[in-house]
C-alpha atoms as a PDB file:
ATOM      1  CA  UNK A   1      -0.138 -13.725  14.460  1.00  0.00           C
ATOM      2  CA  UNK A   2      -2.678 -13.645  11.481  1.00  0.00           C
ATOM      3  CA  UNK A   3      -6.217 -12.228  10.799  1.00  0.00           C
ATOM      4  CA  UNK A   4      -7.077 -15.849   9.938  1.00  0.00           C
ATOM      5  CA  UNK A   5      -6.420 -17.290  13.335  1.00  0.00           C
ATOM      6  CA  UNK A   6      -9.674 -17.989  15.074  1.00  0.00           C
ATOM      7  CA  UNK A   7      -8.421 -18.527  18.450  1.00  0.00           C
ATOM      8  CA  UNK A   8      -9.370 -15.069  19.353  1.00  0.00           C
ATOM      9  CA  UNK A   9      -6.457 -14.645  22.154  1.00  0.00           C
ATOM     10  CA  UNK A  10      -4.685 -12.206  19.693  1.00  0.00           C
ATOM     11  CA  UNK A  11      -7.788 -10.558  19.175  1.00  0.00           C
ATOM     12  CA  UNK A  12      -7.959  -9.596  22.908  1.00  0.00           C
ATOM     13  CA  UNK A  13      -5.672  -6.743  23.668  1.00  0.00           C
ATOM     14  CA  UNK A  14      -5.669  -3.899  22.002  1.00  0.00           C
ATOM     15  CA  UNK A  15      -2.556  -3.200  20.046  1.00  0.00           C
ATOM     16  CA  UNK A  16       0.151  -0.550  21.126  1.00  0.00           C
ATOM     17  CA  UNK A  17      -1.545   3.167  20.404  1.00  0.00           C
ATOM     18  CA  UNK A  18       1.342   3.868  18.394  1.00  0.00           C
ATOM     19  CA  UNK A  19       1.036   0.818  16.034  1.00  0.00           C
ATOM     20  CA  UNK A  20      -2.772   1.286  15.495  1.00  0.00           C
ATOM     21  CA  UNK A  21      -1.917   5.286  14.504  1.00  0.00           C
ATOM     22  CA  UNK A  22       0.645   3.754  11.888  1.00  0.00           C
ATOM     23  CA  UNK A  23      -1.591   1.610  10.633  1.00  0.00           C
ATOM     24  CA  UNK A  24      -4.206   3.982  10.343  1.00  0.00           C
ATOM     25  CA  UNK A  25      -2.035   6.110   8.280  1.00  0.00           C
ATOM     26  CA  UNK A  26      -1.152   3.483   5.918  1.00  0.00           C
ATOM     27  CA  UNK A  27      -4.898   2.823   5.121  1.00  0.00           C
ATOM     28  CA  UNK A  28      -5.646   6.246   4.761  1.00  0.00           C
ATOM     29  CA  UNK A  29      -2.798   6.603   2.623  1.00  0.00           C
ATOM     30  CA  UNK A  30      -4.752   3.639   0.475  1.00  0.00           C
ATOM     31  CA  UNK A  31      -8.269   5.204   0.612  1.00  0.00           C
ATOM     32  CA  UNK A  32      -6.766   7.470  -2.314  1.00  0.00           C
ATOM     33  CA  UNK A  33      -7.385   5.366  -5.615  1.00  0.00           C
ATOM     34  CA  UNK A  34      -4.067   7.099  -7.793  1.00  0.00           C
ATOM     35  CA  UNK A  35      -2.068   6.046  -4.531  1.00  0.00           C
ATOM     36  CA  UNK A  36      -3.876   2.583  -4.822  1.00  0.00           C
ATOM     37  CA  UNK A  37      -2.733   2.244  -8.532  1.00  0.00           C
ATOM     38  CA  UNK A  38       0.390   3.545  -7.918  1.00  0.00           C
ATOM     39  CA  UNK A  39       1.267   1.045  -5.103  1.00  0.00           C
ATOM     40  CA  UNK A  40      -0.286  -1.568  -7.666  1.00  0.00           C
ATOM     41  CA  UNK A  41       2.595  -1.145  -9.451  1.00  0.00           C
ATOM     42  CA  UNK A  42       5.357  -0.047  -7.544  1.00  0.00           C
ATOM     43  CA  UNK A  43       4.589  -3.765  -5.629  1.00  0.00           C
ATOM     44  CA  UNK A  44       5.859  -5.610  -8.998  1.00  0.00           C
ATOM     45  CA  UNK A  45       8.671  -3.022  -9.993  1.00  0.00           C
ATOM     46  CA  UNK A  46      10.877  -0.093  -9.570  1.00  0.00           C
ATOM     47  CA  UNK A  47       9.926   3.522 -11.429  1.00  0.00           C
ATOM     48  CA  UNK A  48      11.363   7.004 -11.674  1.00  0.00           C
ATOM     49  CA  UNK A  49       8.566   9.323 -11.256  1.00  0.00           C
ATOM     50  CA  UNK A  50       8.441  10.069 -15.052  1.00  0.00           C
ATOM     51  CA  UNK A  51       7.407   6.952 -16.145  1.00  0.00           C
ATOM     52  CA  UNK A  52       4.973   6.096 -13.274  1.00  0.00           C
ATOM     53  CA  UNK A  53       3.302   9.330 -14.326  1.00  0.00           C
ATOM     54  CA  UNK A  54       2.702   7.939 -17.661  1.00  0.00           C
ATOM     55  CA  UNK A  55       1.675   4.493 -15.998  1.00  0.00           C
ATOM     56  CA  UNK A  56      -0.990   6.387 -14.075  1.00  0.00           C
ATOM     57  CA  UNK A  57      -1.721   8.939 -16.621  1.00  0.00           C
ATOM     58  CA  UNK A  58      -0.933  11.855 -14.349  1.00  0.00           C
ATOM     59  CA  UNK A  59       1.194  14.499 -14.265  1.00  0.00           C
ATOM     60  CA  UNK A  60       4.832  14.210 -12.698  1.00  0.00           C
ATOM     61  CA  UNK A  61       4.558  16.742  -9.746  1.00  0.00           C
ATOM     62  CA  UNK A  62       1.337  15.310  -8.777  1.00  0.00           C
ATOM     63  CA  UNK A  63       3.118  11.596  -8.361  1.00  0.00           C
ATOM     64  CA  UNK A  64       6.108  13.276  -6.794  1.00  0.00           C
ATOM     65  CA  UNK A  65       3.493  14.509  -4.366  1.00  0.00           C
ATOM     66  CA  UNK A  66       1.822  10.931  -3.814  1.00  0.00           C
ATOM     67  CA  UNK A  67       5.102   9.500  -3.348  1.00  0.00           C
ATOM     68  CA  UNK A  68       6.381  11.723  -0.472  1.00  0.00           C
ATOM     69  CA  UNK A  69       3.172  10.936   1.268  1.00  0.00           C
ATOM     70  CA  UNK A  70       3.472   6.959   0.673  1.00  0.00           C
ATOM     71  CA  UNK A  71       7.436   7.448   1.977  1.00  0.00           C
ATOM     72  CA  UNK A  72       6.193   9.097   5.055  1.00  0.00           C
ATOM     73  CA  UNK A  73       3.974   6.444   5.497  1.00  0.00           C
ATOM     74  CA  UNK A  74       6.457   3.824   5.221  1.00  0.00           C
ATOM     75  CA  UNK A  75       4.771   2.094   2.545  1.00  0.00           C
ATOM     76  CA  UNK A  76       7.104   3.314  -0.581  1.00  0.00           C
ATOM     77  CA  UNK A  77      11.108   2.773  -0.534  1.00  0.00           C
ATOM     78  CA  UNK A  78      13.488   4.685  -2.459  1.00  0.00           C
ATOM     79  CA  UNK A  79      17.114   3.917  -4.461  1.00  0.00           C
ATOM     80  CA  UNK A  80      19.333   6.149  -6.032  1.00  0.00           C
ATOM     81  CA  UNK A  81      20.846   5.044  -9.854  1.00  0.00           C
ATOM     82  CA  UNK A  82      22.920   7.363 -11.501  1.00  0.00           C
ATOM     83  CA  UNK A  83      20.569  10.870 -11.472  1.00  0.00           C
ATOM     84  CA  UNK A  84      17.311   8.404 -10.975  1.00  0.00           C
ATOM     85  CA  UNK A  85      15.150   8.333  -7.896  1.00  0.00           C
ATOM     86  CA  UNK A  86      13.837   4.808  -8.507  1.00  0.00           C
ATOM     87  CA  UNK A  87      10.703   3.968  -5.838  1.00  0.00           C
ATOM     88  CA  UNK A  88       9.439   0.325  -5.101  1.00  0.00           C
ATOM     89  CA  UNK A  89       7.066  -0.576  -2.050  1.00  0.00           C
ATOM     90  CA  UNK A  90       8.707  -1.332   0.757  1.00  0.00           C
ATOM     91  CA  UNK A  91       8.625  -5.174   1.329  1.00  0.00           C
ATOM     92  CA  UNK A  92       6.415  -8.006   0.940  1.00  0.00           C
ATOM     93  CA  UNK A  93       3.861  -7.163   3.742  1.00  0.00           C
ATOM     94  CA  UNK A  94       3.048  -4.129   1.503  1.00  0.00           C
ATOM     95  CA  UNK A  95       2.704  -5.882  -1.155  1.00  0.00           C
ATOM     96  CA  UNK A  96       0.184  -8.622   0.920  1.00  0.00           C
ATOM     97  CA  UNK A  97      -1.345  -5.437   2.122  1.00  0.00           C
ATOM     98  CA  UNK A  98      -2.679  -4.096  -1.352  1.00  0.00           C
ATOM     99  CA  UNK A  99      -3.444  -7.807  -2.529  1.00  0.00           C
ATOM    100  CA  UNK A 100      -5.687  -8.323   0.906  1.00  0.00           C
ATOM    101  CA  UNK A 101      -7.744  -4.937   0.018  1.00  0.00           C
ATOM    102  CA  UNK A 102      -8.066  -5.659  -3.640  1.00  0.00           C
ATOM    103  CA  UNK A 103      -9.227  -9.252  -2.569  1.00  0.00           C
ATOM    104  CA  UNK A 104     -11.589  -7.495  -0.003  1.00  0.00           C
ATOM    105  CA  UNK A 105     -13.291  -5.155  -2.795  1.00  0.00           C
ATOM    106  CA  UNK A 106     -13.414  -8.215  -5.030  1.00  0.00           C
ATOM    107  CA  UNK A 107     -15.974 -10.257  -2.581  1.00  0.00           C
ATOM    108  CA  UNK A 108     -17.716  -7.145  -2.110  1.00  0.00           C
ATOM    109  CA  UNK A 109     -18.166  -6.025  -5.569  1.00  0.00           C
ATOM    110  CA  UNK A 110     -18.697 -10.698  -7.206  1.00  0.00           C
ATOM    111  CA  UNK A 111     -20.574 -11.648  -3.740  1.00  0.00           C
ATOM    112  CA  UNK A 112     -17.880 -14.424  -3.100  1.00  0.00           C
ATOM    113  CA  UNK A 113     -18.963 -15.405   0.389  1.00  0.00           C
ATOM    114  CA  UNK A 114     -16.776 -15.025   3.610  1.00  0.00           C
ATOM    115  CA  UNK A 115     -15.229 -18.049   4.464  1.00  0.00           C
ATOM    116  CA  UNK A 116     -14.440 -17.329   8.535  1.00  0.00           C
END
């Protein structure tokens, strides 16, 4: 089931207390905005810590230490090549994920109405 269905059955249990703790670690995981840009790109490619530190402009032990917390979190994937630790989010619903919460801050911050 979808947030766009409007037939409000889904809407009426609460979801298993397990799944809503996941979840909330996942968005907290988000509310950090080199995570965020980080994501951004690991959602359209793979990079080795070095040269997502450049892509971010931060230094490498501080995205080593962002990616072990989006790993634990489920939302970052990892693949061995050679002596390369290559990361990549981990599957499309990641990916719709980040695209939902950048859509989300791009109504808030253009006034595009809701459309529910």
């Amino acid at each position: 089931m979808y947030a766009h269905d409007k037939s409000g059955a889904h809407w009426a249990a609460l979801p298993p207390d397990d799944q809503v703790e996941a979840a909330s670690t996942s968005l907290r995981m988000l509310a950090d905005p080199t995570r965020m840009r980080m994501l951004w790109l690991l959602s359209g490619d793979e990079y080795d810590v070095a040269s997502l530190a450049a892509a971010v402009a931060i230094a490498r032990p501080a995205v080593s230490q962002h990616l072990a917390k989006l790993r634990l979190s489920g939302l970052v994937g990892q693949r061995r090549e050679g002596r390369r630790i290559l990361y990549r989010a981990r599957g499309g619903h990641v990916r719709r994920l980040l695209a939902e919460v950048m859509n989300a801050a791009d109504h808030h911050l253009h006034g595009i109405p809701d459309h529910d």
